[in-house]
C-alpha atoms as a PDB file:
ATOM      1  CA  UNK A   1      -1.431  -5.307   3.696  1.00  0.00           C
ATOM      2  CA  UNK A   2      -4.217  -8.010   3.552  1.00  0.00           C
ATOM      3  CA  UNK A   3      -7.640  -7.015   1.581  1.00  0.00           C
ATOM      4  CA  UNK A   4     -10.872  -8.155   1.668  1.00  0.00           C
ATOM      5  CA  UNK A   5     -14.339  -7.676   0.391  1.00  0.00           C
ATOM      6  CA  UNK A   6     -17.878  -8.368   2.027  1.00  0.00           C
ATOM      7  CA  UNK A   7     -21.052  -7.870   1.031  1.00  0.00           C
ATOM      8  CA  UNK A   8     -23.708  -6.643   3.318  1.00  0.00           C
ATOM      9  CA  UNK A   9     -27.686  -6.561   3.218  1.00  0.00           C
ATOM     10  CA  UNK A  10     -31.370  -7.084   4.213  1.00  0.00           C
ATOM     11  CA  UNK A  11     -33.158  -9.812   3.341  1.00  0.00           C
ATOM     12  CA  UNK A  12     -36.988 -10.159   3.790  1.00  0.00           C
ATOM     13  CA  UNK A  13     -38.307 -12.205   6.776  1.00  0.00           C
ATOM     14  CA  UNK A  14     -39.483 -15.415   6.579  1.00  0.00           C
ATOM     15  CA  UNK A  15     -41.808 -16.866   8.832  1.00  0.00           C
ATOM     16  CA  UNK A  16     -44.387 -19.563   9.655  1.00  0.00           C
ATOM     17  CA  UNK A  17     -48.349 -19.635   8.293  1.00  0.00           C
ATOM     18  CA  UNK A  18     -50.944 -21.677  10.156  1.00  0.00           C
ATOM     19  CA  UNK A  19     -53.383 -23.678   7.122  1.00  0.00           C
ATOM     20  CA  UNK A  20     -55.675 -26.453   7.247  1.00  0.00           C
ATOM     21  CA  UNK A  21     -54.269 -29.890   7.588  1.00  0.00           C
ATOM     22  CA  UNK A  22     -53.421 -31.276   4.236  1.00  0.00           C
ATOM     23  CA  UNK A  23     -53.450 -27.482   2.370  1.00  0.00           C
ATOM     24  CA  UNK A  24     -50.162 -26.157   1.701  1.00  0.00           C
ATOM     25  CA  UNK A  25     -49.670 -22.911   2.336  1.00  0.00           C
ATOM     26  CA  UNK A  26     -48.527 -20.141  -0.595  1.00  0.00           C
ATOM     27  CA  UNK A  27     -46.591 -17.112   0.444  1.00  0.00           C
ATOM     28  CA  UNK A  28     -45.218 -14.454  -1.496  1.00  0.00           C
ATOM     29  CA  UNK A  29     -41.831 -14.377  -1.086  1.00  0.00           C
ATOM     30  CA  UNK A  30     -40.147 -11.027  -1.457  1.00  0.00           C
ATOM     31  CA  UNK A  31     -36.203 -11.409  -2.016  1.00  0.00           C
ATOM     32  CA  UNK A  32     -35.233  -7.846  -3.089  1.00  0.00           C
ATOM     33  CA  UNK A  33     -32.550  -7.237  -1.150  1.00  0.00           C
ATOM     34  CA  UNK A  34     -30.663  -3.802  -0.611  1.00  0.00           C
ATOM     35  CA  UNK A  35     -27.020  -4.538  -0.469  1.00  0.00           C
ATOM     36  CA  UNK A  36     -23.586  -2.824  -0.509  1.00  0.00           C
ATOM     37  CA  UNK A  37     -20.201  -4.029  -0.285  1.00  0.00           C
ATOM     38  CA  UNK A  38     -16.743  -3.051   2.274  1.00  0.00           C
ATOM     39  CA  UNK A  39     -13.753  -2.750   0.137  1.00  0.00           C
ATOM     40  CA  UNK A  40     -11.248  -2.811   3.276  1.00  0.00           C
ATOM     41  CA  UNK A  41      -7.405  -3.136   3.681  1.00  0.00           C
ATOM     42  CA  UNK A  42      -5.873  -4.107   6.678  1.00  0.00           C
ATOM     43  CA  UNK A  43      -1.746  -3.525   8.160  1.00  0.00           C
ATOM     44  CA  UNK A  44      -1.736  -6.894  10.241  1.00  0.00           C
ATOM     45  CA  UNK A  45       1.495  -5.977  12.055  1.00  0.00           C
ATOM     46  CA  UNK A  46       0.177  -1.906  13.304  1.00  0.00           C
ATOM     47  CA  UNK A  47      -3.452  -2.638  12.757  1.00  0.00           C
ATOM     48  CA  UNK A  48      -3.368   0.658  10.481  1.00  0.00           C
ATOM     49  CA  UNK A  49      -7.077  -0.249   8.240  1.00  0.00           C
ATOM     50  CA  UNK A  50      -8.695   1.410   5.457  1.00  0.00           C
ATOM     51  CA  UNK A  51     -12.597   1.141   4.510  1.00  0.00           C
ATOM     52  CA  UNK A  52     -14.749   2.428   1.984  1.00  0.00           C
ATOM     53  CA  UNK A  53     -18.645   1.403   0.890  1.00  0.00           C
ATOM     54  CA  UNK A  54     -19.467   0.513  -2.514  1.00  0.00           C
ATOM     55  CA  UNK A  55     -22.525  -0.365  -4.112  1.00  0.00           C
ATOM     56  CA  UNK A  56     -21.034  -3.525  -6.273  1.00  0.00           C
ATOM     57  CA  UNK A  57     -18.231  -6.010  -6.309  1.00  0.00           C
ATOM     58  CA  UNK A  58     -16.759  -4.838  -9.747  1.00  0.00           C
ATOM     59  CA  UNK A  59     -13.440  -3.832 -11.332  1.00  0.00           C
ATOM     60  CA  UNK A  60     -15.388  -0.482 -11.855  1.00  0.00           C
ATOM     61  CA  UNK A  61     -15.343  -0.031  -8.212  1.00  0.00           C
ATOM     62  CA  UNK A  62     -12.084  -1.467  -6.947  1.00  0.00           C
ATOM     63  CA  UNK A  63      -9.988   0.710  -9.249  1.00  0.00           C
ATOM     64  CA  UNK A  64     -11.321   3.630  -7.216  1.00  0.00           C
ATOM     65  CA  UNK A  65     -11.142   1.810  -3.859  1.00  0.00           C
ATOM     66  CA  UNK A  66      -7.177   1.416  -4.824  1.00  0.00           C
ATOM     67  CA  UNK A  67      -6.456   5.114  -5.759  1.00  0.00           C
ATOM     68  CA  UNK A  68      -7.906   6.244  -2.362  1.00  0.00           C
ATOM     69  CA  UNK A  69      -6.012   3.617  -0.585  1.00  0.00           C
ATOM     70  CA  UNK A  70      -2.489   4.635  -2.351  1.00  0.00           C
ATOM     71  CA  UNK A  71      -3.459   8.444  -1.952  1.00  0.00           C
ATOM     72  CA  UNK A  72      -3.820   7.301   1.887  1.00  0.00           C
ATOM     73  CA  UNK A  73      -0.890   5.530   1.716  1.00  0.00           C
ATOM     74  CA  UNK A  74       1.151   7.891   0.173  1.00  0.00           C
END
């Protein structure tokens, strides 16, 4: 089995903003972003994968991404 983790999420748009010439221009920048991760597991050799979302990248939620996947497993 091969494992991997990603994180995925929004971030705000950026853009241009026409000034004067010489003025700099101040923007508020918003970088909440909304994010969750993909605990997967992959079977290179059948393809056989496993996913589940999580809302961090933590030993608090991999524990329970492993019991699923060995309960899967058998």
């Amino acid at each position: 089995m091969c494992q991997d983790e990603t994180r995925l999420g929004l971030k705000s748009l950026t853009g241009k903003v026409i000034t004067a010439s010489g003025v700099k221009p101040t923007v508020d920048v918003k970088w909440k972003r909304k994010n969750f991760w993909i605990y997967g597991a992959i079977e290179p050799l059948t393809g056989k994968h496993f996913q589940q979302e999580y809302p961090k990248l933590n030993g608090d939620c991999f524990q329970p991404f492993l019991d699923w996947l060995s309960q899967q497993l058998g």
